[in-house]
Protein backbone atom coordinates (compact mmCIF):
# COMPACT_ATOMS: atom_id res chain seq x y z
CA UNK A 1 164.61 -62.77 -11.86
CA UNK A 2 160.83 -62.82 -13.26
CA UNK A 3 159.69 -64.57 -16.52
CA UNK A 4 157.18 -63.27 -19.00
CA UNK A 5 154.95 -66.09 -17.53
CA UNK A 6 155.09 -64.90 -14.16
CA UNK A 7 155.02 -61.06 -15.06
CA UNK A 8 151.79 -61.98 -17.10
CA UNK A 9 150.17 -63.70 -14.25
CA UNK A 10 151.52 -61.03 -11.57
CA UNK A 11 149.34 -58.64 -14.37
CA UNK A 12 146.23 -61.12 -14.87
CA UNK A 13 146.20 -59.72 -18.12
CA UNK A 14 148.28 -60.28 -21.28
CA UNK A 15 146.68 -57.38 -23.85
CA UNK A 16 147.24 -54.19 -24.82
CA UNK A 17 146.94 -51.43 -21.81
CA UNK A 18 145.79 -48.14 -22.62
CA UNK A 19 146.22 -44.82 -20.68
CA UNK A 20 142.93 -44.04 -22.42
CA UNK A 21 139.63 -45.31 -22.87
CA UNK A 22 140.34 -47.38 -25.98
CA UNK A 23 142.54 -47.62 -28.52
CA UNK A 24 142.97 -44.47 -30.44
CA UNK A 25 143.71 -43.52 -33.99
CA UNK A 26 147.58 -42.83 -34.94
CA UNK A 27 149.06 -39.82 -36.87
CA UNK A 28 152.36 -39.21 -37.76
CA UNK A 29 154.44 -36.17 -38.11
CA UNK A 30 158.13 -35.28 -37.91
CA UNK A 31 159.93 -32.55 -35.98
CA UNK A 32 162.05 -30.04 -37.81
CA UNK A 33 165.55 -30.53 -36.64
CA UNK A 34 168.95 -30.02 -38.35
CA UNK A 35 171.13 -33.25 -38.66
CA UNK A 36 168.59 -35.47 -36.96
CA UNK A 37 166.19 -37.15 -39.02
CA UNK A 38 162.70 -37.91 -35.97
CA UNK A 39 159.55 -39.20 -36.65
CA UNK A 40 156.64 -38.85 -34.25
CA UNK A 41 153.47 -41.28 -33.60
CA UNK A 42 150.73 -39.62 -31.64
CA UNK A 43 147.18 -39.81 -31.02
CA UNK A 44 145.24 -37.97 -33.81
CA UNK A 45 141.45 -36.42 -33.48
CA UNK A 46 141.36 -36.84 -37.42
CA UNK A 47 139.39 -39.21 -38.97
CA UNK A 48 141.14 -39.25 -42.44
CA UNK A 49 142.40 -41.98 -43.99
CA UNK A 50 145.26 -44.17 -42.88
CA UNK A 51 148.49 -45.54 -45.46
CA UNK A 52 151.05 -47.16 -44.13
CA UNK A 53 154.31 -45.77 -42.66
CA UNK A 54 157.43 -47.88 -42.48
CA UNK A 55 156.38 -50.24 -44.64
CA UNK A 56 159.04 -51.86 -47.01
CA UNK A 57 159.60 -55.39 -48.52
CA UNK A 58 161.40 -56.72 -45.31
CA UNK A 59 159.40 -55.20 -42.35
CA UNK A 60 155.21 -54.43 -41.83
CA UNK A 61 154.64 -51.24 -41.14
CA UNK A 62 151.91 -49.18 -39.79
CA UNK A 63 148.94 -47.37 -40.43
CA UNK A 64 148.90 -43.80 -39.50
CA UNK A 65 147.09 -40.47 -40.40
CA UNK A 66 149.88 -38.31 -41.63
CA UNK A 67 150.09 -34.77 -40.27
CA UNK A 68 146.69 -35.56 -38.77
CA UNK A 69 146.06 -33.33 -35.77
CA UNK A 70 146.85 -34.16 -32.08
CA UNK A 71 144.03 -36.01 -29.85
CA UNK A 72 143.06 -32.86 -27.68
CA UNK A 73 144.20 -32.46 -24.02
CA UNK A 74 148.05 -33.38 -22.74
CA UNK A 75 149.87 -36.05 -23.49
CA UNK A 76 152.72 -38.45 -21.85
CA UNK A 77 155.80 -38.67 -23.99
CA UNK A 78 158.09 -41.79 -24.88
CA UNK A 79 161.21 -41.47 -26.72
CA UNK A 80 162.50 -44.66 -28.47
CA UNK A 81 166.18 -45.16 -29.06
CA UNK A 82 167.75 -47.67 -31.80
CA UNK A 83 170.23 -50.02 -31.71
CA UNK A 84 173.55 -49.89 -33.68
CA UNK A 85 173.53 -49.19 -37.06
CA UNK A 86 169.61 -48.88 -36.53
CA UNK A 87 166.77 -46.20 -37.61
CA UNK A 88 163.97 -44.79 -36.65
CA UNK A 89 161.57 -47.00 -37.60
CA UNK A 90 162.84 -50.35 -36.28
CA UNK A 91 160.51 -50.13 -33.23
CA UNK A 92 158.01 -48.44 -34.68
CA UNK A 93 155.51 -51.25 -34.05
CA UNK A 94 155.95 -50.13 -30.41
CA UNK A 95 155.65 -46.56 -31.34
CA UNK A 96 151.83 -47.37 -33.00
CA UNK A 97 150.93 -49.28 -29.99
CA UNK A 98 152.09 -46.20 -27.35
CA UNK A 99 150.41 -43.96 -29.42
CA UNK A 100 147.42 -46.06 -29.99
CA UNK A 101 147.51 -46.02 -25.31
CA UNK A 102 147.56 -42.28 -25.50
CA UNK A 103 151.33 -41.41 -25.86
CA UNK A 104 153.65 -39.16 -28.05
CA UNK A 105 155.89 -41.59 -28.71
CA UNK A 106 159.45 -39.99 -30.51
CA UNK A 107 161.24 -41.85 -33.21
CA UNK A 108 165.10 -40.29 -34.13
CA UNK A 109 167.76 -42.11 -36.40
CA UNK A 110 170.82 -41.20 -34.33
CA UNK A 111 173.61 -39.28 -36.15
CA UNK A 112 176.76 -41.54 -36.56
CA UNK A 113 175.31 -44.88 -35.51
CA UNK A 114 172.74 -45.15 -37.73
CA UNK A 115 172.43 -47.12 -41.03
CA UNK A 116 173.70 -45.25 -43.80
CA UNK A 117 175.56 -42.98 -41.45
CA UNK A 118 178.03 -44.54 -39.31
CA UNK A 119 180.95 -42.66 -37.39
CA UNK A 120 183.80 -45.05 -37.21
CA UNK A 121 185.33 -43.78 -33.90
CA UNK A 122 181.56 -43.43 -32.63
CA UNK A 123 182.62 -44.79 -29.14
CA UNK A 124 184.67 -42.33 -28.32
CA UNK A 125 181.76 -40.19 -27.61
CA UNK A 126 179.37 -42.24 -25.70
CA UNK A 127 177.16 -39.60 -24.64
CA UNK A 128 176.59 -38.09 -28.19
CA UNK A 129 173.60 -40.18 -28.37
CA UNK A 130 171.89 -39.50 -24.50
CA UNK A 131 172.63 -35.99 -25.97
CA UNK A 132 170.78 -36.26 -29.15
CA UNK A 133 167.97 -37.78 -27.10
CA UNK A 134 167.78 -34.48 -25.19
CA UNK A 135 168.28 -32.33 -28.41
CA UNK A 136 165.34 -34.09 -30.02
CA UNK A 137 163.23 -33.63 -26.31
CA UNK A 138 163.91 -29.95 -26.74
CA UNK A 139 162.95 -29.67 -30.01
CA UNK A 140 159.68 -31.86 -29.08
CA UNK A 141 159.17 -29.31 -26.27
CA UNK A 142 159.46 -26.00 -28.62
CA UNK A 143 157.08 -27.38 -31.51
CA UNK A 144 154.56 -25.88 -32.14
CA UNK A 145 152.22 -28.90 -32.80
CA UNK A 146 153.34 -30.63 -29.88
CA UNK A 147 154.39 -28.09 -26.88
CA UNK A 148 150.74 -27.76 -26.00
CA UNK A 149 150.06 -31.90 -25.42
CA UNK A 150 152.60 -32.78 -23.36
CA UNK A 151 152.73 -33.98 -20.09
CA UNK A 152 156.25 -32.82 -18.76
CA UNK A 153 156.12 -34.57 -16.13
CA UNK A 154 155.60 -38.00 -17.65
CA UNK A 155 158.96 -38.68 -19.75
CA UNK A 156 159.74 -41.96 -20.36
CA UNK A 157 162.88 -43.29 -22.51
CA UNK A 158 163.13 -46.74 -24.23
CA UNK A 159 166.06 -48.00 -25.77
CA UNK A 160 166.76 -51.17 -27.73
CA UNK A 161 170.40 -52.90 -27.80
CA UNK A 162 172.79 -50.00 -28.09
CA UNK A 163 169.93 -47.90 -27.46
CA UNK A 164 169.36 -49.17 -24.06
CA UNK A 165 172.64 -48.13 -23.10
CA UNK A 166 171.35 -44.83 -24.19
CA UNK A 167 168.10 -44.57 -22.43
CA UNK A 168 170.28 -45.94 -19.34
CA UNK A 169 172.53 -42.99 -19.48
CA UNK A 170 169.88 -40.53 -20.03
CA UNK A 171 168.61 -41.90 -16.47
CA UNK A 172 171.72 -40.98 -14.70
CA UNK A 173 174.18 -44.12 -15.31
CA UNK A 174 177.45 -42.92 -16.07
CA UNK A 175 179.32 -44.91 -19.23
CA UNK A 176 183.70 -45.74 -18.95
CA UNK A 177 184.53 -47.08 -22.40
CA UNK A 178 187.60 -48.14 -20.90
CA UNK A 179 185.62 -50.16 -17.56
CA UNK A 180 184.31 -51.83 -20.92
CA UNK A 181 187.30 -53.01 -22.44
CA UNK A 182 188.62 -53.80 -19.19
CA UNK A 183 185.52 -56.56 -18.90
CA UNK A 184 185.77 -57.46 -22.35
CA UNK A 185 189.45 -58.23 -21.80
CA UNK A 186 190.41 -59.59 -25.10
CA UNK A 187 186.91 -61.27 -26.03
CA UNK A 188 186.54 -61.36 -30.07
CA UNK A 189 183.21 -63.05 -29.24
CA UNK A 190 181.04 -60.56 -27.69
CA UNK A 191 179.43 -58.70 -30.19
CA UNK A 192 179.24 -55.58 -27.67
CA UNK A 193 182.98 -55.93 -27.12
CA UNK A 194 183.93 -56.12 -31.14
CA UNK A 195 181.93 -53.15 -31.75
CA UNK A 196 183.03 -50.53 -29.13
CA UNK A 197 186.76 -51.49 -29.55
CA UNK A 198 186.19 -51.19 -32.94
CA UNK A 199 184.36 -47.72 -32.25
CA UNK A 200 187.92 -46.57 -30.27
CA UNK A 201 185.95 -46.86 -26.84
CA UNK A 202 189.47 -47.85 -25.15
CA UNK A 203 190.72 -44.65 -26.32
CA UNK A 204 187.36 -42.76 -23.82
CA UNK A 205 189.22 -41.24 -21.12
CA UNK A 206 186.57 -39.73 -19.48
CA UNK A 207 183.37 -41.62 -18.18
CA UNK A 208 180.35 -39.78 -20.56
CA UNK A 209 177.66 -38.71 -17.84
CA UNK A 210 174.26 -37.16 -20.07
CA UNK A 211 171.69 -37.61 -17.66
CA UNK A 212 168.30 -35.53 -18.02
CA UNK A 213 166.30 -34.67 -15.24
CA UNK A 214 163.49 -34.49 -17.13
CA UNK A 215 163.20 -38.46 -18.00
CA UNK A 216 160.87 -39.95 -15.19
CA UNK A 217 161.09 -43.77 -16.10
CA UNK A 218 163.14 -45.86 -18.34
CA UNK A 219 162.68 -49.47 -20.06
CA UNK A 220 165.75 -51.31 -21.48
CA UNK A 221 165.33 -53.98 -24.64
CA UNK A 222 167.79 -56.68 -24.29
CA UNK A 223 170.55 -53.73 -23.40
CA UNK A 224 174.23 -53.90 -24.36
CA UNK A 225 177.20 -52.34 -22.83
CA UNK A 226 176.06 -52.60 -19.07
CA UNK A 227 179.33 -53.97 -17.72
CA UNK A 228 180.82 -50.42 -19.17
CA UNK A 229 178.63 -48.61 -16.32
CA UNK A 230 179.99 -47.72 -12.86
CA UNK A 231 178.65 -49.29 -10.01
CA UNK A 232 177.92 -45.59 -7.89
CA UNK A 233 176.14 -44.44 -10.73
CA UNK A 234 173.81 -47.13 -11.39
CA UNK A 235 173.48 -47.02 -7.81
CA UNK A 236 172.52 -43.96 -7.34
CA UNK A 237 169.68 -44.22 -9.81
CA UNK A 238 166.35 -42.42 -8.39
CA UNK A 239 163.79 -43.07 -11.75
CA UNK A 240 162.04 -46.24 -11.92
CA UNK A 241 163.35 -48.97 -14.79
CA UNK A 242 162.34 -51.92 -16.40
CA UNK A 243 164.94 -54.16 -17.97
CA UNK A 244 163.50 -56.86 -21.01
CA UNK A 245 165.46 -59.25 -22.12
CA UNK A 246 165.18 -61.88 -25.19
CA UNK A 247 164.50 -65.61 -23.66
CA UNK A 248 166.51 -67.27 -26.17
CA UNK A 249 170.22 -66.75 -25.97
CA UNK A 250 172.16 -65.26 -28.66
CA UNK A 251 175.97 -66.68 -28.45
CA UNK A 252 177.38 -63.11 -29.08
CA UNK A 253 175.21 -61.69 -26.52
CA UNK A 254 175.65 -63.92 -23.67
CA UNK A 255 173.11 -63.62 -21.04
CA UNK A 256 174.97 -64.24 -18.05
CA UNK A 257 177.56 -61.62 -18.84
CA UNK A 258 174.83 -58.97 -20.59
CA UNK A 259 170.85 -58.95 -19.55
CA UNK A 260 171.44 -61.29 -16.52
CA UNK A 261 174.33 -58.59 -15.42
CA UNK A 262 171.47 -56.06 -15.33
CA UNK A 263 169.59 -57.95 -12.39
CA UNK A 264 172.68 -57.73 -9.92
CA UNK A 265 174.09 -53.95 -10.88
CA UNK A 266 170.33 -52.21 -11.57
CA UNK A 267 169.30 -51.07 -7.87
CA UNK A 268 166.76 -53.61 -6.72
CA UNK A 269 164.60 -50.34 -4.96
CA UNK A 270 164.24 -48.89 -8.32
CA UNK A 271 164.18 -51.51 -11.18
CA UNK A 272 162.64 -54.73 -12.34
CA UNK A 273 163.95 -57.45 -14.65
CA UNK A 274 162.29 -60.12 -17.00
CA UNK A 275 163.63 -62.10 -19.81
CA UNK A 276 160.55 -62.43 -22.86
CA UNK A 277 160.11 -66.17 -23.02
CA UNK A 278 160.52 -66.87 -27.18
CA UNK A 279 162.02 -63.73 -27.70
CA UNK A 280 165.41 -63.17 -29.78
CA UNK A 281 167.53 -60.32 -29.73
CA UNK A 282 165.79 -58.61 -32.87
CA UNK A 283 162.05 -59.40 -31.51
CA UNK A 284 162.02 -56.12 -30.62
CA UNK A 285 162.46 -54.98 -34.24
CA UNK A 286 159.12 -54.62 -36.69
CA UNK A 287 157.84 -57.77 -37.89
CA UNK A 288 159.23 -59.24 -40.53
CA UNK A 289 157.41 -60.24 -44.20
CA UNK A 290 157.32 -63.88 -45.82
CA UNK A 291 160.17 -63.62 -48.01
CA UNK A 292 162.06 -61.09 -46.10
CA UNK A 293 165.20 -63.88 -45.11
CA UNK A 294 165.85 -64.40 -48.64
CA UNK A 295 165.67 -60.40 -49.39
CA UNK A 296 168.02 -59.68 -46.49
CA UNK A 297 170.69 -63.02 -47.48
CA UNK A 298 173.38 -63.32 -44.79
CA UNK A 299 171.40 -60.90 -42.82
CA UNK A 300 168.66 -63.41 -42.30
CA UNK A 301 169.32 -63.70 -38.54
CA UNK A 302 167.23 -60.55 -37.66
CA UNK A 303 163.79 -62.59 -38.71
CA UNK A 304 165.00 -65.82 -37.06
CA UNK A 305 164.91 -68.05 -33.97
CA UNK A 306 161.92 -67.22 -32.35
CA UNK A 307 159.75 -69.79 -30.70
CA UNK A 308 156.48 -67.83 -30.93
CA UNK A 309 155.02 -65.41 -33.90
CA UNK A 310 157.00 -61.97 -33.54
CA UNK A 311 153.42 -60.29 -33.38
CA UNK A 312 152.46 -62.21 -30.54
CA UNK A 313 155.46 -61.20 -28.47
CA UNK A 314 155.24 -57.66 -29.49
CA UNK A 315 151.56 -57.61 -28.10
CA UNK A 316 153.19 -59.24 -25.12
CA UNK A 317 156.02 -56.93 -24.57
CA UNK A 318 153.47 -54.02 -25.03
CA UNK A 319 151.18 -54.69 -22.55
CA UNK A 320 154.05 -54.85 -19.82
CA UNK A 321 155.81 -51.44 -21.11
CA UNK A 322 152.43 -49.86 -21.04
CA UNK A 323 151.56 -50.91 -17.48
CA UNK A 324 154.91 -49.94 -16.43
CA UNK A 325 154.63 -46.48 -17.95
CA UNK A 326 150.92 -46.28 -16.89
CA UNK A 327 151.99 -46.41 -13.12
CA UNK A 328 152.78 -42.66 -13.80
CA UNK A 329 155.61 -40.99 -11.80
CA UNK A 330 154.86 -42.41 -8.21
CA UNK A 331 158.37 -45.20 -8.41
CA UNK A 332 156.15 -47.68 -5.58
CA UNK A 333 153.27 -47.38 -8.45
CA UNK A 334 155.73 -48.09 -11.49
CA UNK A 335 157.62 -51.01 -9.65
CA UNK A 336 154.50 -52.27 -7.84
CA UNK A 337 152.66 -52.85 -11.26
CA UNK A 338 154.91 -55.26 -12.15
């Protein structure tokens, strides 16, 4: 198992890494398709003026050019998953800072698991999201803004919490709601147990397969749900991934039996796994404002229990996901940069 501080010191280098020559200038767009609300951060030629997208009372947001046109030449792509109950722009710090290195980086709310639309027997169809993913991948592919810049054959997923499940899927592991419950036996204190038996995942007969060949690497934020993945599958896995996991232990999300459980089942030939020294599960959210615990009341926990500024360990978690990514789509290159 690696640390942030050896990671760091294995890269000699804690700050942002760009796949270009400097940091570039962000626009923002969206992507026209029915039922699934996506945002897009890209690399933008235009020198117009920036305002700030996902900016709110709670969270910072970011400055982009909106609509501004895309950098010229080809692009590679990252699509960014959210957690449960999540949206689009709860990692769009990371978005800004992809973008800013060079990359399309693709921002959906997922239908039925995302706040303000939640499907109560959502986990009964685990590979609706993996398959929204792909929907939203297709629709990146066909636009007419976009087709042109991107590198097809640098297609990266990330996926936060419930998302990483997602991303891990869409990489060819193969999800059993039922090999889930059957872990969580009758646990009413895992959080990842509560909410898929609450979602009907015992009900899942079949084990929900989405992979896309078109995904060449995939990065994992403090993942959920990983005992609910067969053993061949994850086996069996060809891309390169990185697994990130928060430092500081969350009782519902206990490591040994969640993160930790990545390092033994993810294949050792084509993954690598670090836990982010100071980092909670909701680092990998935006920042939060001064005020923001008393705005969001019992939901306070999201902003809380960090042992180093949230900014600092974005910049941190960053740098790794961008030389990760920046290996390209050699897997001794990916894995050896780390």
């Amino acid at each position: 198992m690696k640390t942030l501080s050896l990671i760091l010191a294995v890269l000699g280098w804690a700050g942002a890494v760009a796949a270009s020559d400097g940091p570039l200038p962000v626009g923002a767009g969206t992507l026209d398709l029915p039922g699934i609300e996506t945002v897009v951060l890209y690399p933008t030629s235009s020198a117009a003026p920036t305002s700030l997208l996902a900016d709110n009372p709670v969270f910072v947001g970011v400055p982009v050019v909106r609509d501004g046109a895309v950098a010229a030449g080809v692009h590679p792509v990252a699509l960014l998953s959210h957690g449960y109950s999540g949206l689009w722009r709860n990692q769009i710090w990371l978005a800004e800072e992809l973008a800013r290195a060079g990359y399309i980086a693709v921002l959906p709310s997922h239908p039925g698991t995302t706040f303000g639309d939640m499907d109560p027997s959502w986990a009964l169809h685990p590979a609706d999201r993996p398959q929204q993913m792909s929907r939203v991948l297709d629709g990146l592919l066909a636009d007419a803004e976009f087709a042109a810049h991107i590198d097809a054959s640098r297609i990266s997923v990330i996926g936060h919490s419930l998302g990483g499940s997602t991303a891990l899927m869409m990489a060819g592991g193969v999800f059993s709601g039922p090999r889930l419950m059957e872990a969580c036996g009758g646990s009413t204190d895992k959080l990842v147990c509560l909410l898929y038996r609450d979602g009907g995942a015992g009900q899942s007969t079949t084990p929900a397969s989405a992979r896309d060949p078109r995904i060449t690497a995939a990065v994992l934020l403090d993942m959920e749900g990983i005992q609910g993945f067969t053993p061949e599958s994850l086996a069996d896995l060809s891309i390169p991934v990185l697994a990130l996991a928060a430092g500081i232990e969350d009782p519902r999300l206990p490591l040994g039996w969640e993160s930790r459980m990545q390092s033994q089942r993810l294949p050792a030939a084509t993954s690598r796994y670090a836990e982010m020294i100071g980092a909670t599960h909701f680092t990998f959210m935006s920042e939060c404002k001064p005020g923001a615990e008393e705005i969001l009341e019992e939901d306070a926990y999201v902003c809380q229990g960090e042992t180093a500024p949230r900014a600092t360990l974005h910049q941190e978690i960053a740098a790794i996901i961008l030389r990760f990514l920046n290996a390209g789509t050699q897997l001794e290159s990916a894995l050896q940069s780390l």
